[in-house]
C-alpha atoms as a PDB file:
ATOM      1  CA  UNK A   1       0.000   0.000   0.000  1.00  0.00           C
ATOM      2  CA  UNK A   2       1.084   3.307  -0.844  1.00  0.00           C
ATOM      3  CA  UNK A   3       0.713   6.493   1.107  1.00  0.00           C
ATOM      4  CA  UNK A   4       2.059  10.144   1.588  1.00  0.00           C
ATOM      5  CA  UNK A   5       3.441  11.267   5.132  1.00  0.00           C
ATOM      6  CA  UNK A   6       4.826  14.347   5.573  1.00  0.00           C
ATOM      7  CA  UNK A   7       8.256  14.384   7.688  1.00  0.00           C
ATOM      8  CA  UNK A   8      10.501  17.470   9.121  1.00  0.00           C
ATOM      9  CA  UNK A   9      13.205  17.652   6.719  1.00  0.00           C
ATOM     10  CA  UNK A  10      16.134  16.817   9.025  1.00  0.00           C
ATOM     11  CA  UNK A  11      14.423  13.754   9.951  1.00  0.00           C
ATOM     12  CA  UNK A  12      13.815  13.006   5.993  1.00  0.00           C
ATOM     13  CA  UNK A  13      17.429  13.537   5.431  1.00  0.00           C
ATOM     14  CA  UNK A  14      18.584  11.082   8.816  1.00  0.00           C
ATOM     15  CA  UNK A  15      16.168   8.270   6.781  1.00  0.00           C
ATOM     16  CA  UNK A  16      17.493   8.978   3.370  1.00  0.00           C
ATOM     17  CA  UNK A  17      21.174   8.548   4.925  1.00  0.00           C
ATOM     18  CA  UNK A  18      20.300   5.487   7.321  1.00  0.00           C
ATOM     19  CA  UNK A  19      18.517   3.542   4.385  1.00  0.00           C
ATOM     20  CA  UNK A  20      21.640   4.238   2.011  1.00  0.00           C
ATOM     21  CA  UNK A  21      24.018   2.630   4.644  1.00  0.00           C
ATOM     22  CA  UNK A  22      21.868  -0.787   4.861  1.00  0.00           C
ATOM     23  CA  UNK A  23      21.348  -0.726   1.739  1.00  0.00           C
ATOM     24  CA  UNK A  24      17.742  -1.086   1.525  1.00  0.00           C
ATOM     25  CA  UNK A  25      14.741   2.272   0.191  1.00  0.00           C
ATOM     26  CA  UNK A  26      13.457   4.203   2.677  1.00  0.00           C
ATOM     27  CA  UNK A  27      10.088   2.952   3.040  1.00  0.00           C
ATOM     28  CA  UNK A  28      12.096  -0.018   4.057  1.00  0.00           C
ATOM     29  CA  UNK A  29      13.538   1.593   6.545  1.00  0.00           C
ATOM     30  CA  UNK A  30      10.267   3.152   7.314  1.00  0.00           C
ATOM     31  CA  UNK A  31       8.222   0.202   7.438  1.00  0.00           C
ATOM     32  CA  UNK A  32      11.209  -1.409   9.773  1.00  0.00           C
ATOM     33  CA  UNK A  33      10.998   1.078  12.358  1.00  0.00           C
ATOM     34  CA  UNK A  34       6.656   0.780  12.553  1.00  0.00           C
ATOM     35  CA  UNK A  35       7.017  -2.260  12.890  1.00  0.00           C
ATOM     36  CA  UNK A  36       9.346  -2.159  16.013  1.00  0.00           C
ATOM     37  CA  UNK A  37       7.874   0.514  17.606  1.00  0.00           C
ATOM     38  CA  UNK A  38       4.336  -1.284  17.121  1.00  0.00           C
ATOM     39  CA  UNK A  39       5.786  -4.353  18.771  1.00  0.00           C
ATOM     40  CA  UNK A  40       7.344  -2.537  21.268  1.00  0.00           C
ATOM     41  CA  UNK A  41       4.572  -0.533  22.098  1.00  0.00           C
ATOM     42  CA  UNK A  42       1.616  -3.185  21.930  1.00  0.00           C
ATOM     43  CA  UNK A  43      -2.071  -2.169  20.795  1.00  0.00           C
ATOM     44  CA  UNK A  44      -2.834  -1.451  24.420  1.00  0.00           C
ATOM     45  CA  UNK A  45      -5.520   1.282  25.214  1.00  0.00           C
ATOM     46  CA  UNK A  46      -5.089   4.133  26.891  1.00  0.00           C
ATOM     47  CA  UNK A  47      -7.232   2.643  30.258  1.00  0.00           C
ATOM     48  CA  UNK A  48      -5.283  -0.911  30.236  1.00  0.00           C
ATOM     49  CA  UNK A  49      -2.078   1.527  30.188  1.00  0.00           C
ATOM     50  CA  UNK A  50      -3.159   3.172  32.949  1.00  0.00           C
ATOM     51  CA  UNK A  51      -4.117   0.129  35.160  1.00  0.00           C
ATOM     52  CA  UNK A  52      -1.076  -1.717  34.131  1.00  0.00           C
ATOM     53  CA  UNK A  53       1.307   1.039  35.796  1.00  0.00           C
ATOM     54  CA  UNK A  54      -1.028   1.869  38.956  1.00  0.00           C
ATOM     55  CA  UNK A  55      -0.455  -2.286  39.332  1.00  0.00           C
ATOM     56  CA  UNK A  56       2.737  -1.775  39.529  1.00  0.00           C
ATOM     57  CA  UNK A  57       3.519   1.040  40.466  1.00  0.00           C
ATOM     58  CA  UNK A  58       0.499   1.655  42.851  1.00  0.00           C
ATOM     59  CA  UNK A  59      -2.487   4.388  43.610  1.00  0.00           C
ATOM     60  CA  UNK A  60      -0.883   8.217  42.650  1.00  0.00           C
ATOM     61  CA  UNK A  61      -1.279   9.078  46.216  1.00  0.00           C
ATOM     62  CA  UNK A  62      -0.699   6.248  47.968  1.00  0.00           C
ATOM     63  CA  UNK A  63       2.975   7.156  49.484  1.00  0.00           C
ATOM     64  CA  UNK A  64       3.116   7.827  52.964  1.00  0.00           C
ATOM     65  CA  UNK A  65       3.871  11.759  52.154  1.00  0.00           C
ATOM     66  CA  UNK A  66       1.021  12.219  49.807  1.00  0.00           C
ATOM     67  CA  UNK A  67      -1.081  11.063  52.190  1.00  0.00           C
ATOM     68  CA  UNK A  68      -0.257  12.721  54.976  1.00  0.00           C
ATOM     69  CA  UNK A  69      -0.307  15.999  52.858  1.00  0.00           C
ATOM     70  CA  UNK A  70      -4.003  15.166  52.137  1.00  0.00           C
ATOM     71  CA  UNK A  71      -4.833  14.761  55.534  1.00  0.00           C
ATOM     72  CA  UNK A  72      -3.446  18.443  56.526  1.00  0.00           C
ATOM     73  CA  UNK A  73      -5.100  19.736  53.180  1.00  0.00           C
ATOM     74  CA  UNK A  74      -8.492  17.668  54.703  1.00  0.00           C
ATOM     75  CA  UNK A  75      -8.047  19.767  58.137  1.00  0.00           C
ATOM     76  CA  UNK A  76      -6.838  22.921  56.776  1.00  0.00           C
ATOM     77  CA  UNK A  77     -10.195  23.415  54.454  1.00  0.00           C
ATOM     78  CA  UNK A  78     -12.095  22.467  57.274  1.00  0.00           C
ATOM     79  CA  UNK A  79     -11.248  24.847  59.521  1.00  0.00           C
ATOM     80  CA  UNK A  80     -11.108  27.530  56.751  1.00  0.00           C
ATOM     81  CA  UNK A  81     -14.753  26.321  55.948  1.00  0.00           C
ATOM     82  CA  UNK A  82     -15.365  25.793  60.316  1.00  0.00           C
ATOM     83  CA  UNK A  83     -14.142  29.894  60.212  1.00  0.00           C
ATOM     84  CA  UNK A  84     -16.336  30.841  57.499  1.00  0.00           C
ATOM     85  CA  UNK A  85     -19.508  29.295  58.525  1.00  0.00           C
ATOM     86  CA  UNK A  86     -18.763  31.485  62.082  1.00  0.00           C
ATOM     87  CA  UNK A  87     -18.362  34.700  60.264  1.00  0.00           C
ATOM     88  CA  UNK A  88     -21.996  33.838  58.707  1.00  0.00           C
ATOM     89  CA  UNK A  89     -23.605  33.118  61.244  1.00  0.00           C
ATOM     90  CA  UNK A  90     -21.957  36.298  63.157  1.00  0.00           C
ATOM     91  CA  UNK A  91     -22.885  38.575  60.360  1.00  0.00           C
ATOM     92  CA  UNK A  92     -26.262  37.570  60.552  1.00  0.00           C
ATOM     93  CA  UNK A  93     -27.175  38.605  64.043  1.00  0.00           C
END
């Protein structure tokens, strides 16, 4: 199958060069290098990705620090919100 890409030049001229030294065309070389990143890559989705790294890498949030940096967020908002609600009910006397 045939088709048109369009390609920065510098990269155009790194392909031209490459597929000269192995001796084979460029849309060898092009077809090559899919194929490699394609098998590298997988077909995976975007949500398998996502629960393939938490697996192993675990919840964003979970470390100790994060946590403990949402609990003094937690408290800080509520005694910003604790504050407020007393300045309400102040103003409306």
């Amino acid at each position: 199958m045939k088709a048109a890409i369009s390609l920065p030049d510098d990269l155009f001229t790194a392909i031209d060069a490459r597929a000269r030294v192995l001796k084979i065309s460029r849309s060898g070389l092009i077809a090559a290098a899919a194929r490699e990143y394609l098998a590298r890559e997988g077909t995976e989705d975007a949500t398998a990705a996502w629960n393939r790294v938490i697996d192993e890498a675990g919840q964003p949030g979970d470390e100790p620090a994060a946590r403990a940096f949402a609990r003094r967020t937690k408290a800080v908002v509520s005694e910003a919100n604790r504050k407020e609600k007393g300045r309400r009910s102040r103003k409306a006397r």
